[in-house]
Protein backbone atom coordinates (compact mmCIF):
# COMPACT_ATOMS: atom_id res chain seq x y z
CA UNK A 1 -11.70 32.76 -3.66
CA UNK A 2 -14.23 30.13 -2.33
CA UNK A 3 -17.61 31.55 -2.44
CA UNK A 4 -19.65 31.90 0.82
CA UNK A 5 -19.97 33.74 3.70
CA UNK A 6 -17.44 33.32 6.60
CA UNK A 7 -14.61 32.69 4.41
CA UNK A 8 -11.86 31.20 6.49
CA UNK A 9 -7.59 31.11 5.25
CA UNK A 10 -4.25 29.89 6.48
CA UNK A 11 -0.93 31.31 5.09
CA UNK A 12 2.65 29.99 5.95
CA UNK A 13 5.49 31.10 4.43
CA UNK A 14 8.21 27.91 3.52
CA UNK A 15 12.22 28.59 2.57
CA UNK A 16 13.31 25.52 0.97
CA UNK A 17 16.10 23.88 2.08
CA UNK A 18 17.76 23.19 -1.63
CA UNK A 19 17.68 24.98 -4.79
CA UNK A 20 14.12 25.67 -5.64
CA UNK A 21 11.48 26.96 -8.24
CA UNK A 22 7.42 26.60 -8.54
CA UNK A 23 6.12 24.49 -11.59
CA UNK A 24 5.83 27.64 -14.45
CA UNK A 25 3.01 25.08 -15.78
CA UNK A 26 0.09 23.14 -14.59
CA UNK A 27 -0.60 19.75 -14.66
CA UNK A 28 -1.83 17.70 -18.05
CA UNK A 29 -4.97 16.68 -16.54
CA UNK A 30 -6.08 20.30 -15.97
CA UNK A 31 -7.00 20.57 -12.20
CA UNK A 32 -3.15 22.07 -11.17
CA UNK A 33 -3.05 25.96 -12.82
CA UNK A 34 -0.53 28.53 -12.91
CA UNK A 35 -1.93 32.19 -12.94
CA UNK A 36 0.20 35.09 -12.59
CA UNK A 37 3.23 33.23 -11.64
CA UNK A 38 0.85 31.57 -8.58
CA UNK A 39 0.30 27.78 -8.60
CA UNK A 40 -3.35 27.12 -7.88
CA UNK A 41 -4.84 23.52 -6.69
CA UNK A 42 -8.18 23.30 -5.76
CA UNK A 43 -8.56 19.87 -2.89
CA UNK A 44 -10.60 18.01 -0.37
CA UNK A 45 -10.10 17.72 2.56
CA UNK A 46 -11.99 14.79 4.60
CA UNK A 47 -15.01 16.24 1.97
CA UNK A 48 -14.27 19.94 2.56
CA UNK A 49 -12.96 21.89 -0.73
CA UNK A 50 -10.26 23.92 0.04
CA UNK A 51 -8.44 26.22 -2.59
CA UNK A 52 -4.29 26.08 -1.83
CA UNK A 53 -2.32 28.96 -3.65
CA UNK A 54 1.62 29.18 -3.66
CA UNK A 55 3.90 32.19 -4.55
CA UNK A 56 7.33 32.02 -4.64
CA UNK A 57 9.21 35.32 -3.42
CA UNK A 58 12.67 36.36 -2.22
CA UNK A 59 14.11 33.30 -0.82
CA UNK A 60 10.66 31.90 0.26
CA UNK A 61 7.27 30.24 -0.84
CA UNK A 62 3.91 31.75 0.59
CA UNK A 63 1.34 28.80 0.59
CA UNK A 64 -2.38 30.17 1.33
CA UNK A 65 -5.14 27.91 1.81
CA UNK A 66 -8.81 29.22 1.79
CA UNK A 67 -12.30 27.44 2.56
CA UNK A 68 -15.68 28.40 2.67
CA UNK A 69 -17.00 28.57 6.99
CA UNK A 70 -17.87 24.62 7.39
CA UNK A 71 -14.01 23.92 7.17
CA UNK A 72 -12.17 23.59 10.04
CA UNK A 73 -8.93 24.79 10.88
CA UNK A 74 -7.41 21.37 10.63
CA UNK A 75 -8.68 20.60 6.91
CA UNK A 76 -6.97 24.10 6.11
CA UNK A 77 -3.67 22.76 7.58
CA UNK A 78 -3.98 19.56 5.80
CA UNK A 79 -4.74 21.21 2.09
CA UNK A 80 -1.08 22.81 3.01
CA UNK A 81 0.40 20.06 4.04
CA UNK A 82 -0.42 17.71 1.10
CA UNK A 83 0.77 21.02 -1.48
CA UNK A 84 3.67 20.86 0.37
CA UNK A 85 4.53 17.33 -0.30
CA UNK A 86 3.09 17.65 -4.14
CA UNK A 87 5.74 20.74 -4.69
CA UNK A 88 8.40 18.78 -2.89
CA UNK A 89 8.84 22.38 -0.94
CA UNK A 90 10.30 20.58 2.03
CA UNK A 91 13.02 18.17 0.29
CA UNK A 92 16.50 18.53 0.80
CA UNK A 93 18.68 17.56 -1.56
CA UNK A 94 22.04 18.45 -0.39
CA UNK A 95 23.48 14.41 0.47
CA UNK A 96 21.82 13.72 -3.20
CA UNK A 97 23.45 16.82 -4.56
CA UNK A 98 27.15 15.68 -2.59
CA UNK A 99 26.82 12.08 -3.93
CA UNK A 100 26.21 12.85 -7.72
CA UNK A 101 27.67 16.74 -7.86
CA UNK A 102 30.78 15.26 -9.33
CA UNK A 103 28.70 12.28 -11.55
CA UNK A 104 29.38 12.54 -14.87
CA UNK A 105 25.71 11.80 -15.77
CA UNK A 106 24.34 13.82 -13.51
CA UNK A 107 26.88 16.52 -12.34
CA UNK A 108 25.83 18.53 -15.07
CA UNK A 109 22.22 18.95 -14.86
CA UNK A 110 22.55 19.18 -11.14
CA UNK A 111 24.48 22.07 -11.72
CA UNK A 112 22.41 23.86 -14.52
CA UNK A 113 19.09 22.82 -12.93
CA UNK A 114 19.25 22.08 -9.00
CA UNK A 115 15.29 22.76 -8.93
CA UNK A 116 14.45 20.01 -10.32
CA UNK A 117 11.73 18.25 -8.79
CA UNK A 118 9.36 14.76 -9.52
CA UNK A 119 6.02 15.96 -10.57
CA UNK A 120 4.43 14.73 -7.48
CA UNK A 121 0.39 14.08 -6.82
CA UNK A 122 -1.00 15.54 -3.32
CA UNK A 123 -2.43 12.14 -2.57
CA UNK A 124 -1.31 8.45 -3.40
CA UNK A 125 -4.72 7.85 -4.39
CA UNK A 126 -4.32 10.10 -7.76
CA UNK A 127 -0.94 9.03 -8.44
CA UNK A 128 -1.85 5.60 -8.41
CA UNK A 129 -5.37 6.37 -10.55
CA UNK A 130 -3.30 8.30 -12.90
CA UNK A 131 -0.18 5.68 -13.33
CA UNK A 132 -3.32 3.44 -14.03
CA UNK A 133 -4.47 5.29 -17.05
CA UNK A 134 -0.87 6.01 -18.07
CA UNK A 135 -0.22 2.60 -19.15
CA UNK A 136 0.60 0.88 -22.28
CA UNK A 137 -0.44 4.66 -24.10
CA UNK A 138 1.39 7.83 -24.57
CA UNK A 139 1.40 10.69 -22.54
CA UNK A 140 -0.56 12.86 -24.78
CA UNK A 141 -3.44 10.49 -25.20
CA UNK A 142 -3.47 9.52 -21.03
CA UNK A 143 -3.68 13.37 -20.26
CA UNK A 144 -6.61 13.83 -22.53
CA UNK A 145 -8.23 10.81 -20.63
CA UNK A 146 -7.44 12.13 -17.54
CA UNK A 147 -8.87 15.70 -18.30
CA UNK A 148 -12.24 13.58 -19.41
CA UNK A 149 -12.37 12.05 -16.07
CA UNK A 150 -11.97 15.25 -14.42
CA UNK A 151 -14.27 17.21 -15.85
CA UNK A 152 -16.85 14.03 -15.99
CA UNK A 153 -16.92 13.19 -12.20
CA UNK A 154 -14.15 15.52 -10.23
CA UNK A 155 -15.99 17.94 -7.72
CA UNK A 156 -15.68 21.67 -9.11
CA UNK A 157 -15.43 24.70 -7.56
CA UNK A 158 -17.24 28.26 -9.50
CA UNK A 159 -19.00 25.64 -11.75
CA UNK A 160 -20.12 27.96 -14.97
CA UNK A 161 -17.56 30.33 -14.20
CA UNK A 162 -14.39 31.25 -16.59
CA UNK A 163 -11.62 29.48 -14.89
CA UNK A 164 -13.19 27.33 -12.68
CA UNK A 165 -11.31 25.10 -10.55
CA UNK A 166 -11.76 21.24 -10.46
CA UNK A 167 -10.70 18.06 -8.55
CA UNK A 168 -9.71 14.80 -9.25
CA UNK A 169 -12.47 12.56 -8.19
CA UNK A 170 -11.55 10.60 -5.14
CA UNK A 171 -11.30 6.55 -4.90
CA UNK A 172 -15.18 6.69 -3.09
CA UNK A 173 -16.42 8.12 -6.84
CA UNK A 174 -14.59 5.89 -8.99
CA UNK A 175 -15.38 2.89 -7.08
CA UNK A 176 -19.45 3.19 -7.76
CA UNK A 177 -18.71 3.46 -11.67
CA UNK A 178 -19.06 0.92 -13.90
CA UNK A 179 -16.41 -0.16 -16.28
CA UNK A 180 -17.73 0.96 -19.67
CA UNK A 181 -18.39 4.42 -18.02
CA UNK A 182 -14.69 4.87 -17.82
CA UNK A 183 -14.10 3.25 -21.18
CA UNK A 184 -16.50 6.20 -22.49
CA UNK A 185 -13.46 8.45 -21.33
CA UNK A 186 -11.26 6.40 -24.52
CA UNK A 187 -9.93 3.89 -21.23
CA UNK A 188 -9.50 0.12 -22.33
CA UNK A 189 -11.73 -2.16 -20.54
CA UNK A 190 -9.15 -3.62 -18.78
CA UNK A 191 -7.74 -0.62 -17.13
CA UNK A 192 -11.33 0.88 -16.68
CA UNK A 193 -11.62 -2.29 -14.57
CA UNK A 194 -8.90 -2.15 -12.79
CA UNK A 195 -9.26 1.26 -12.14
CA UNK A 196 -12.21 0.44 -10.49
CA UNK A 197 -11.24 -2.38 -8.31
CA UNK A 198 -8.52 -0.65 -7.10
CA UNK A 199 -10.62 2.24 -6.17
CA UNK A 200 -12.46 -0.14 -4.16
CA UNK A 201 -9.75 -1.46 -2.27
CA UNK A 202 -8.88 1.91 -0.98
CA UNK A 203 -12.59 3.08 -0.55
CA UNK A 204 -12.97 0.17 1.77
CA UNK A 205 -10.23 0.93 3.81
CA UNK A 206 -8.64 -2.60 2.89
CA UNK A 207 -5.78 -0.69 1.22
CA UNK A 208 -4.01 2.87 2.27
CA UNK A 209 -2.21 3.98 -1.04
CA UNK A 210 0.28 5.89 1.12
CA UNK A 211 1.87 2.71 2.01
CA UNK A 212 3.86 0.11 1.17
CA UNK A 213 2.10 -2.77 2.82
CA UNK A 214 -1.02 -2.76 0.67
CA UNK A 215 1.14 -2.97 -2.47
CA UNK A 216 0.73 -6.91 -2.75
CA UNK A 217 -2.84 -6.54 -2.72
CA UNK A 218 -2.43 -3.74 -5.93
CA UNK A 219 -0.40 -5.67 -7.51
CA UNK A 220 -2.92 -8.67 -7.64
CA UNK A 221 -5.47 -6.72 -9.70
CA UNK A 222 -5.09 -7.50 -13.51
CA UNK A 223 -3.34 -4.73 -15.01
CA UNK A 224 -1.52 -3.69 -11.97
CA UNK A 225 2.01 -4.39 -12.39
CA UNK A 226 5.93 -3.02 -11.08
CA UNK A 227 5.54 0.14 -13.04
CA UNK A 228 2.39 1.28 -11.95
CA UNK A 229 3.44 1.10 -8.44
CA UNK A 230 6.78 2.13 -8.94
CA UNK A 231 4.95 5.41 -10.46
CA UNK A 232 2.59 5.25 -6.82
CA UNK A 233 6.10 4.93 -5.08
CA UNK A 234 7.60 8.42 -6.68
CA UNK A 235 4.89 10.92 -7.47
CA UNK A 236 2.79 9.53 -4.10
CA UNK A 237 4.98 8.44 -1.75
CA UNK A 238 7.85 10.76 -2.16
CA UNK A 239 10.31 7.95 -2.31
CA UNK A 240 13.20 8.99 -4.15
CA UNK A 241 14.68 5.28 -4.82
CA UNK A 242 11.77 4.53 -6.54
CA UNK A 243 12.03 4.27 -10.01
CA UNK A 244 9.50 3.48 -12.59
CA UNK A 245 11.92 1.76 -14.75
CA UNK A 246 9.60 0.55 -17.60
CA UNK A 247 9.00 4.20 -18.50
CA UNK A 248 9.32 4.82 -22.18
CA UNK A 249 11.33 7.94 -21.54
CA UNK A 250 13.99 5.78 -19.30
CA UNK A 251 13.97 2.62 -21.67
CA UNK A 252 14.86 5.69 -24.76
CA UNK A 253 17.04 7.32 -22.58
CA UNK A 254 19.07 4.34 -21.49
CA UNK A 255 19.37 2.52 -25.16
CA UNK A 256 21.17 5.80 -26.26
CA UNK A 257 23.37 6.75 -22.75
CA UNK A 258 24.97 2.85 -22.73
CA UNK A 259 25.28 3.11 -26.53
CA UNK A 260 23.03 -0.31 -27.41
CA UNK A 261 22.10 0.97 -30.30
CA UNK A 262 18.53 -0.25 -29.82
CA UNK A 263 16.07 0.32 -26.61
CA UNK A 264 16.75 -0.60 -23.11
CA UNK A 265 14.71 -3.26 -21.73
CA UNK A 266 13.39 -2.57 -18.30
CA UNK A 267 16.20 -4.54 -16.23
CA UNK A 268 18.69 -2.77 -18.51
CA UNK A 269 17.43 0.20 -17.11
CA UNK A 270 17.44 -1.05 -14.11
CA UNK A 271 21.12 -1.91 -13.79
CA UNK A 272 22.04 1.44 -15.24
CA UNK A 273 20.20 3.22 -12.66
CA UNK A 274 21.50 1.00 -9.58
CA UNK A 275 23.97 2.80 -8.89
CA UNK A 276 22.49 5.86 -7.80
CA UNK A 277 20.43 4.21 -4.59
CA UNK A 278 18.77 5.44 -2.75
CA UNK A 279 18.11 8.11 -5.00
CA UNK A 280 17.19 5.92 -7.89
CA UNK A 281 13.52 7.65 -8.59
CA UNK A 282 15.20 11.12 -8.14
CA UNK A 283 18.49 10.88 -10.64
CA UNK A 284 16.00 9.03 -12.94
CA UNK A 285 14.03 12.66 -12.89
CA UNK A 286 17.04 14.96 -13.01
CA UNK A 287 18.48 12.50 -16.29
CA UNK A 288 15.76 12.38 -18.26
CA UNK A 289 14.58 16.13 -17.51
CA UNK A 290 18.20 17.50 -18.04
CA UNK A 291 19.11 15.23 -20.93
CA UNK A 292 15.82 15.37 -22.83
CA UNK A 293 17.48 16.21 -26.23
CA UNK A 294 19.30 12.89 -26.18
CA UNK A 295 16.33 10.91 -26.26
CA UNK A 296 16.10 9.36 -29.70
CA UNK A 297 12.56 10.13 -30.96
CA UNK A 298 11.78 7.06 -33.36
CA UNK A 299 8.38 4.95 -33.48
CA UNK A 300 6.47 5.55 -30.48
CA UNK A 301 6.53 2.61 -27.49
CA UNK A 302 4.13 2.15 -24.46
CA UNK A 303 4.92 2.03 -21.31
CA UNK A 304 5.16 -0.87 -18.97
CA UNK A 305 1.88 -2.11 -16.75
């Protein structure tokens, strides 16, 4: 609950149109929890915080969003909306699930797991921020930077309290850091930097993460490359053809599936993947999730930029 007096909430229930089941855990970078079988996400909305809880019951999810009296009823709606879109409630999968039901890649896992969902962000700004510190480093170590960032700058609701909730900081914050604050977090300079500039971009209104068009002027910050917005495209966007194909899981993955006896390069991956448009970004999910164990573990490899 949001401290304060005039507490105001919102509740709608959802029934998914596909096969469908709530994350059982939160996110790596800490501010996504799952308590009692409820997802909890703590966001702001346009400046207000506002706490969004789902449950998942017979047939149905029941999203609640709750703010303290200065919200409107408007911010309340959007906090649902965007956990909507990050729990990919709304998606139907049934043409995907008629095109590839019979795919002998994917015809299995659809069939054992039909859930399956991308990991999505509520807002293209934190995918982007969080592809950023993603690259060229494995998972483990980018989740501990993220969690530093967090818990460094990212608003926080019952500050002091056990099991307080927190936020990732929004473009506006990173923007006024400087570089070797970031790099303080374990971030290389470089991606500190560009970090930063991109922060700016969308702070200034010059770029609107949430689309495409402002991808040219991304992809001209050092650092910034096809991966990382690839990565925006998927887990901020919602676009199911797009596929982050210099992924380290997907380059493993690949090398074993077309039996090169070595790891894919990225346009290998690429032309495996190709035939699965427009739902590219989406089998790449459902492959990798379902066919885990078949990823060869061997030296460890960074992602692409």
């Amino acid at each position: 609950m949001i401290p304060g007096a005039g507490t105001r909430a919102l509740e709608v229930e959802v029934r998914p149109p596909s096969p469908y089941r709530l994350p059982v855990r939160g996110a790596g970078d800490g501010v996504m929890r799952v308590r009692g079988g409820a997802v909890l996400r703590l966001l702001h909305v346009d400046g207000a915080p506002i706490l969004v809880s789902a449950h998942q019951g017979a047939g149905a999810v029941r999203l609640r969003a709750q703010a303290g009296g200065g919200a409107e009823a408007e911010q309340l709606e959007r906090g649902i909306e965007r956990m909507r879109f990050a729990l990919s409630v709304d998606d139907d999968l049934s043409d995907f699930y008629r095109r590839f039901k019979r795919d002998r890649l994917l015809g299995p896992v659809i069939r054992r797991k039909p859930w399956l969902r991308p990991r999505r962000r509520p807002w293209p700004w934190e995918a982007l921020a969080w592809a950023i510190t993603k690259q060229l480093i494995e998972s483990g170590r980018a989740a501990a930077i993220q969690r530093r960032i967090v818990w460094r700058w990212g608003p926080v609701l019952g500050d002091g309290e056990p099991g307080a909730l927190r936020d990732v900081p929004g473009p506006e914050r990173i923007a006024g850091l400087a570089p070797a604050e970031l790099q303080s977090c374990d971030l290389s300079a470089g991606r500190s930097l560009a970090l930063i500039r991109a922060a700016r971009e969308i702070a200034s209104g010059r770029v609107d993460p949430g689309r495409a068009d402002g991808d040219r002027r991304l992809a001209a910050i050092r650092e910034i490359g096809p991966w990382t917005l690839q990565v925006l495209g998927l887990d901020g966007r919602g676009d199911p053809d797009s596929l982050p194909a210099g992924d380290l899981a997907y380059i493993k993955l690949v090398g074993r599936l077309a039996g090169l006896g070595r790891r894919a390069t990225v346009e290998e991956v690429e032309e495996f993947f190709a035939p699965y448009e427009p739902y590219r970004g989406l089998a790449g999910t459902f492959a990798v999730v379902g066919l885990h164990k078949a990823i060869p573990a061997g030296p460890p490899l960074r992602n692409a930029a």
